[in-house]
Structure formats: C-alpha cells, structure tokens
PDB file of N, CA and C in Angstrom:
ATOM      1  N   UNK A   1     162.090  21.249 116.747  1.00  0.00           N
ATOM      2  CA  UNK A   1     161.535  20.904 115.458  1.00  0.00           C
ATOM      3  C   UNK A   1     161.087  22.182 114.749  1.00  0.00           C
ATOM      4  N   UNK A   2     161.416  22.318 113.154  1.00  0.00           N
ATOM      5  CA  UNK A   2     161.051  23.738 112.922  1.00  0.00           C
ATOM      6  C   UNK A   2     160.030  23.494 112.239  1.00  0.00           C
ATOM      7  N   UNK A   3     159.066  24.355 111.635  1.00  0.00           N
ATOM      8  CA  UNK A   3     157.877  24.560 110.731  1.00  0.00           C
ATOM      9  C   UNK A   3     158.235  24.664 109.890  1.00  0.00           C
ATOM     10  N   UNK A   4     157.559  24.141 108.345  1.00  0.00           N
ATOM     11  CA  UNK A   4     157.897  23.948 107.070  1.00  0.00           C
ATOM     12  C   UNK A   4     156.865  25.458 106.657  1.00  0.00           C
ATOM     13  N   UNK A   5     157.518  25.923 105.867  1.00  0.00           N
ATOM     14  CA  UNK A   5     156.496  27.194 105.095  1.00  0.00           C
ATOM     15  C   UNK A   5     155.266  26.333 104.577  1.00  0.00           C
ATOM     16  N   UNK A   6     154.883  24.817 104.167  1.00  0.00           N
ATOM     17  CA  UNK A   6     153.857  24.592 103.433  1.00  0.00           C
ATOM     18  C   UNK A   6     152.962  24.323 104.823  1.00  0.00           C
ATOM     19  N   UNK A   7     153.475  24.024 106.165  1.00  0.00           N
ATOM     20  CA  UNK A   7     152.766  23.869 107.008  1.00  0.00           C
ATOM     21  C   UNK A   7     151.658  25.228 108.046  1.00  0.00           C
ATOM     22  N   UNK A   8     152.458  26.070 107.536  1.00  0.00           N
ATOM     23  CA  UNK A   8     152.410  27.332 108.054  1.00  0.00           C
ATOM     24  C   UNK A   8     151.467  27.685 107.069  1.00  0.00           C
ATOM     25  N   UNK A   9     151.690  27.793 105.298  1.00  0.00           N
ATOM     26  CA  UNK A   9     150.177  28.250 104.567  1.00  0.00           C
ATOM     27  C   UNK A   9     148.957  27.100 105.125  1.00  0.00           C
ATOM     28  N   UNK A  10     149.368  26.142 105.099  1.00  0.00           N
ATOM     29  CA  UNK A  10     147.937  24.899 105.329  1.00  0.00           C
ATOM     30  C   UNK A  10     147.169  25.218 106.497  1.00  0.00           C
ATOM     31  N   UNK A  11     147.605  25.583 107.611  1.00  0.00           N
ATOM     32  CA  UNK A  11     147.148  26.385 108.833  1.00  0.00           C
ATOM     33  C   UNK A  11     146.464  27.816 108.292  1.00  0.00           C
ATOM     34  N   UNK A  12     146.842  28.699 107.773  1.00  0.00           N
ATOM     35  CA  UNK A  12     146.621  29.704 107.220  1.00  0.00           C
ATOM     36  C   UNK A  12     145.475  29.541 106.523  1.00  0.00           C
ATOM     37  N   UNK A  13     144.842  28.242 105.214  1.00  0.00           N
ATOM     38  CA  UNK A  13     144.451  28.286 104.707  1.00  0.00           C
ATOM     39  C   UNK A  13     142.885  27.441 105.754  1.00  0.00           C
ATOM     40  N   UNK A  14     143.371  26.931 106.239  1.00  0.00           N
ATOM     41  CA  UNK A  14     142.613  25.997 106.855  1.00  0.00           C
ATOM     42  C   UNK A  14     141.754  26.971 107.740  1.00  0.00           C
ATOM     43  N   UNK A  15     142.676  27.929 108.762  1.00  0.00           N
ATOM     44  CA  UNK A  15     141.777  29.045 109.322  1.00  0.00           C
ATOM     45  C   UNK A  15     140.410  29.706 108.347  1.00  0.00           C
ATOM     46  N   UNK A  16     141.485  30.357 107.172  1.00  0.00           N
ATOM     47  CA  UNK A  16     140.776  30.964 106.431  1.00  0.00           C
ATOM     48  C   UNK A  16     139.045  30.174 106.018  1.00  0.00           C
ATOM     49  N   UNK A  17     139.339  29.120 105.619  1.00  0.00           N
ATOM     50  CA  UNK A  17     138.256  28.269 105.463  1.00  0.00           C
ATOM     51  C   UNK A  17     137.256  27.896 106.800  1.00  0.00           C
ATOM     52  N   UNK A  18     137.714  28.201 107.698  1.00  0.00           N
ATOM     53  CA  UNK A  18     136.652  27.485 109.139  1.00  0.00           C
ATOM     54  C   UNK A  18     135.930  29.346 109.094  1.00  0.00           C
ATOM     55  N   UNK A  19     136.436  30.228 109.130  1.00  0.00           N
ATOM     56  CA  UNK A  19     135.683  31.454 109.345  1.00  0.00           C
ATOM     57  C   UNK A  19     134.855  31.945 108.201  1.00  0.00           C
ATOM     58  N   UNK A  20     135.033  31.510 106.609  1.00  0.00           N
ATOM     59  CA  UNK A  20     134.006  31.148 105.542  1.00  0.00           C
ATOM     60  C   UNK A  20     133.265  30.059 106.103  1.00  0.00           C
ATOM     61  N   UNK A  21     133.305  29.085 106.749  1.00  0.00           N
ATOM     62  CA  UNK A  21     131.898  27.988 107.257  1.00  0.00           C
ATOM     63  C   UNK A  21     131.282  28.791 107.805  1.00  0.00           C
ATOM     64  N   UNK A  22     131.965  29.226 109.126  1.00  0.00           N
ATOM     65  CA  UNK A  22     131.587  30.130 110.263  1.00  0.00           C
ATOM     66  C   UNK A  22     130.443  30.872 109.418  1.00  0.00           C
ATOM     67  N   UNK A  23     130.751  31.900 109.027  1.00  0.00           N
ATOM     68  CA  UNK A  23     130.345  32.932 108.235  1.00  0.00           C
ATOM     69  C   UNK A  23     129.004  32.487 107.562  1.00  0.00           C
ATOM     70  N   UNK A  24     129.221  31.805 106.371  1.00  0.00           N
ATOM     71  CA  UNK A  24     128.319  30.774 105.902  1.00  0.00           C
ATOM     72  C   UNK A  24     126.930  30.262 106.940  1.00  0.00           C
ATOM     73  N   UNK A  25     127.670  29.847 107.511  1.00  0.00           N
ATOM     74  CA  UNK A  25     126.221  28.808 108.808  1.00  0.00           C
ATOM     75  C   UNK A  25     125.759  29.969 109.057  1.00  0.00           C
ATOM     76  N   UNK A  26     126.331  30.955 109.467  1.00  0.00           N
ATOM     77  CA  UNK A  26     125.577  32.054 110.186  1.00  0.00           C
ATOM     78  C   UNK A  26     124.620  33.451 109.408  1.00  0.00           C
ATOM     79  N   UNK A  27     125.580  32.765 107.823  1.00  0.00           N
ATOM     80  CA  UNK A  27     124.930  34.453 107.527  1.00  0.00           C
ATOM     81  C   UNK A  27     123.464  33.898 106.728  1.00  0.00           C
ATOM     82  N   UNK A  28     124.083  32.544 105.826  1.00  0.00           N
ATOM     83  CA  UNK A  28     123.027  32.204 105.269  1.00  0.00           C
ATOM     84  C   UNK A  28     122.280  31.132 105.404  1.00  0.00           C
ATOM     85  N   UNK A  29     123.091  30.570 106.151  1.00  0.00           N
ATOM     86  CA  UNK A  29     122.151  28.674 106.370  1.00  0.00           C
ATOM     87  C   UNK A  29     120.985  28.493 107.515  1.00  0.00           C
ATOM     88  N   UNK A  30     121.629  29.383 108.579  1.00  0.00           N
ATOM     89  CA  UNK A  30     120.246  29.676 109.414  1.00  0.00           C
ATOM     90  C   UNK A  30     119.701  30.387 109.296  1.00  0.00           C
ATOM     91  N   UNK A  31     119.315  31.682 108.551  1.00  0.00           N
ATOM     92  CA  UNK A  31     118.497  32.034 108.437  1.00  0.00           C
ATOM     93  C   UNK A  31     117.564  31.620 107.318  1.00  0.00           C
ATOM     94  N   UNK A  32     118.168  31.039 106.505  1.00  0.00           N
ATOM     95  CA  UNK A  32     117.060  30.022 105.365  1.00  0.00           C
ATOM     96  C   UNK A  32     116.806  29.164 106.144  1.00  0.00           C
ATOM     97  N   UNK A  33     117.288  28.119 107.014  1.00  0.00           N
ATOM     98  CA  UNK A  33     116.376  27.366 107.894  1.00  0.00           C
ATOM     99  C   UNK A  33     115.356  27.654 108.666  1.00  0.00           C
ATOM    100  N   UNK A  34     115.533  29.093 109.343  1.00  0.00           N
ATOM    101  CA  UNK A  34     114.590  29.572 110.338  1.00  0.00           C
ATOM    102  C   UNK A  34     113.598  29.974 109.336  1.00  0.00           C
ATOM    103  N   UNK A  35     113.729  30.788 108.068  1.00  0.00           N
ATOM    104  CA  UNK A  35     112.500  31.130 107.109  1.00  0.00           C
ATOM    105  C   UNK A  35     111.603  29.768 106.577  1.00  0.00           C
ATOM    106  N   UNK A  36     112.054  29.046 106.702  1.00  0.00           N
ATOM    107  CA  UNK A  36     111.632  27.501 106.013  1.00  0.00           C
ATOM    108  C   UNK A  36     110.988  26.828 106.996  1.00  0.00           C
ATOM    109  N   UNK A  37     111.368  26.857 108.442  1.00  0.00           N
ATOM    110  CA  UNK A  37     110.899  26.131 109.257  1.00  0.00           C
ATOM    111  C   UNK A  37     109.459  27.500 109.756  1.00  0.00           C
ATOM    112  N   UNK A  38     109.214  28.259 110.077  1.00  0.00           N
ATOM    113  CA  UNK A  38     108.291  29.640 110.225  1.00  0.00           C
ATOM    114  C   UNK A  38     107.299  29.119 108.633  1.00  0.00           C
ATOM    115  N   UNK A  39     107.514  29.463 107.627  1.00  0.00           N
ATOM    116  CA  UNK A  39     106.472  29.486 106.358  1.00  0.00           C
ATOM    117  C   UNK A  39     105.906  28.230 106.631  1.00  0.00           C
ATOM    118  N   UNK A  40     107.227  27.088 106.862  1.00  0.00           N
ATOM    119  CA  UNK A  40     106.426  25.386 106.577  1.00  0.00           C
ATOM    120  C   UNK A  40     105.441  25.227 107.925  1.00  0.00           C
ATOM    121  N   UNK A  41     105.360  26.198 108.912  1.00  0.00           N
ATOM    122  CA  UNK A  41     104.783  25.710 109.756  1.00  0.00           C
ATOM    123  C   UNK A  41     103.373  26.805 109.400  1.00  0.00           C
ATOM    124  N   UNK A  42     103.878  28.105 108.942  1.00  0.00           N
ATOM    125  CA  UNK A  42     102.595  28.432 108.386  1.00  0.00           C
ATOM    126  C   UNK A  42     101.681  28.047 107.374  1.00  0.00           C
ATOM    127  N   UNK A  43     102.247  27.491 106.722  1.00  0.00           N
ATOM    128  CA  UNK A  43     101.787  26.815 105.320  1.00  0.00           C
ATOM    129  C   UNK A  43     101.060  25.322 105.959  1.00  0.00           C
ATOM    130  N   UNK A  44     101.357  24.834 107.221  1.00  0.00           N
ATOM    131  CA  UNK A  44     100.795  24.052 107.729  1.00  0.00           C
ATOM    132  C   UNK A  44      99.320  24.162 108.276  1.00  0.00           C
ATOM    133  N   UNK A  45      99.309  25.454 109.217  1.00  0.00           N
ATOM    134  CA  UNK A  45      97.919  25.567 109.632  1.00  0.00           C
ATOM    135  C   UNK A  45      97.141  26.334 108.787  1.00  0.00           C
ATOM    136  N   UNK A  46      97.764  26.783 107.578  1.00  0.00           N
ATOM    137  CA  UNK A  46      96.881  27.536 106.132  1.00  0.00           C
ATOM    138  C   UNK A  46      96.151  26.038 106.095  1.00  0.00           C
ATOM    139  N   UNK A  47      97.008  24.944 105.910  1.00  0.00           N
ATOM    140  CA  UNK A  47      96.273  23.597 105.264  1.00  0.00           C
ATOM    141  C   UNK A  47      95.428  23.373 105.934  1.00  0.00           C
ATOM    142  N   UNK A  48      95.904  23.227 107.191  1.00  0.00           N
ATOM    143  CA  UNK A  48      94.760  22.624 108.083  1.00  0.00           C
ATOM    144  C   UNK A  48      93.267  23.343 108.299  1.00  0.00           C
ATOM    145  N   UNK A  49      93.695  24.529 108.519  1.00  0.00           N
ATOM    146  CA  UNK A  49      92.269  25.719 108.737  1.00  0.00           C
ATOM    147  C   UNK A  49      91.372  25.738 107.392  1.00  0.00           C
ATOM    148  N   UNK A  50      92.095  25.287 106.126  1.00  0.00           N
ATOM    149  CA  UNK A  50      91.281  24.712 104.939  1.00  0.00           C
ATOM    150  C   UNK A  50      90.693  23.697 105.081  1.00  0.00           C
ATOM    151  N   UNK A  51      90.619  23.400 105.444  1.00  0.00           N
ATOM    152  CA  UNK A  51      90.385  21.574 105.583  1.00  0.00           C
ATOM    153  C   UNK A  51      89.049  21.658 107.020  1.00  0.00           C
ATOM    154  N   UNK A  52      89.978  22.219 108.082  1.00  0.00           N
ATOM    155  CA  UNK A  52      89.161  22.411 109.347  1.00  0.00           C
ATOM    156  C   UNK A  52      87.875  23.513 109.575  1.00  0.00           C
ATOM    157  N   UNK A  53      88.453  24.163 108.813  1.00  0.00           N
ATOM    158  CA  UNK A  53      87.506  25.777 109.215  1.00  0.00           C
ATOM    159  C   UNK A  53      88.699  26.709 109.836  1.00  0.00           C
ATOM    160  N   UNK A  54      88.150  27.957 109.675  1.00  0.00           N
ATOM    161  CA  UNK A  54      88.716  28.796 110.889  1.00  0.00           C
ATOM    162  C   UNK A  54      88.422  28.363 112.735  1.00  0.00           C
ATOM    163  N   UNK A  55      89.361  28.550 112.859  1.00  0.00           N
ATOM    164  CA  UNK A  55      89.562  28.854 115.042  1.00  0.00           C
ATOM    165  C   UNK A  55      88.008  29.662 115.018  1.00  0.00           C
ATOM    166  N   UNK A  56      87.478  29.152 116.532  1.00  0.00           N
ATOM    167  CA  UNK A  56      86.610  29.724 117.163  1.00  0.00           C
ATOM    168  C   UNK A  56      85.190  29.432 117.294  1.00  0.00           C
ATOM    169  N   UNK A  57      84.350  29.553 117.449  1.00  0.00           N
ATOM    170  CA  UNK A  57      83.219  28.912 117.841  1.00  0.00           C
ATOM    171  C   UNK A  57      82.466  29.152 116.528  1.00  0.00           C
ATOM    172  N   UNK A  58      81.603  27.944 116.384  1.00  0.00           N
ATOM    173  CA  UNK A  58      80.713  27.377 115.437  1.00  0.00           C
ATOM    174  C   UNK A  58      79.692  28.786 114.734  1.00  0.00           C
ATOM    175  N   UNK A  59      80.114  29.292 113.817  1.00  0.00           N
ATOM    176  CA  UNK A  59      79.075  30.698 113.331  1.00  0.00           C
ATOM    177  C   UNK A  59      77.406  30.236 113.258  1.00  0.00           C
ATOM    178  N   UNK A  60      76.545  30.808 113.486  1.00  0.00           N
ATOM    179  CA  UNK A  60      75.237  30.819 114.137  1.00  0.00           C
ATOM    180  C   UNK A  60      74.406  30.718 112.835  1.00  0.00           C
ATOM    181  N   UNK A  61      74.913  30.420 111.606  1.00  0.00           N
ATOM    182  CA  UNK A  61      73.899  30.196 110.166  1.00  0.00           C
ATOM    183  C   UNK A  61      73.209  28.648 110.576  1.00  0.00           C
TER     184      UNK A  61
END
C-alpha cells in the first residue's frame, strides 16, 4: 500500500502541532499554574493572619 503526499503532510503537520502543545504546557501553562497556585495560597494565609492575628504566642499588652 503506498502513502498519499496529503497523508505524509497531515502527519507532518500533526507532529508539528503536538510539539507546539508540548512546548505550550511546558513553557507557559505550568508555570502560570504553579505562580497562581503559590500567590493563591499566599494570598490565603495574608487573609487569614488578617482576620486571625499573626503566628505565635499571645503579645503581653
């Protein structure tokens, strides 16, 4: 069975496109996730330590 030239670009193109995902997930999607998930968790105990007080034992006023 032989290969059609349109089958041979569609492979070609199809590669091309999985190593732009590749690329993509890696260059920019996790590291905006990892910055988002780090701030939202800091931005979490900012809230809470507002709300709570600062960590550590009861100041002596």
């Amino acid at each position: 069975m032989t290969v059609g030239a349109g089958d041979v670009r569609g492979r070609q193109r199809r590669k091309r496109m999985e190593i732009f995902a590749f690329l993509f997930l890696t260059a920019v999607l996790m590291p905006a996730i990892a910055v988002s998930a780090v701030g939202g968790y800091g931005l979490a105990v900012w809230v809470y330590q507002m709300a709570a007080g600062p960590p550590g034992p009861p100041s002596a006023h």
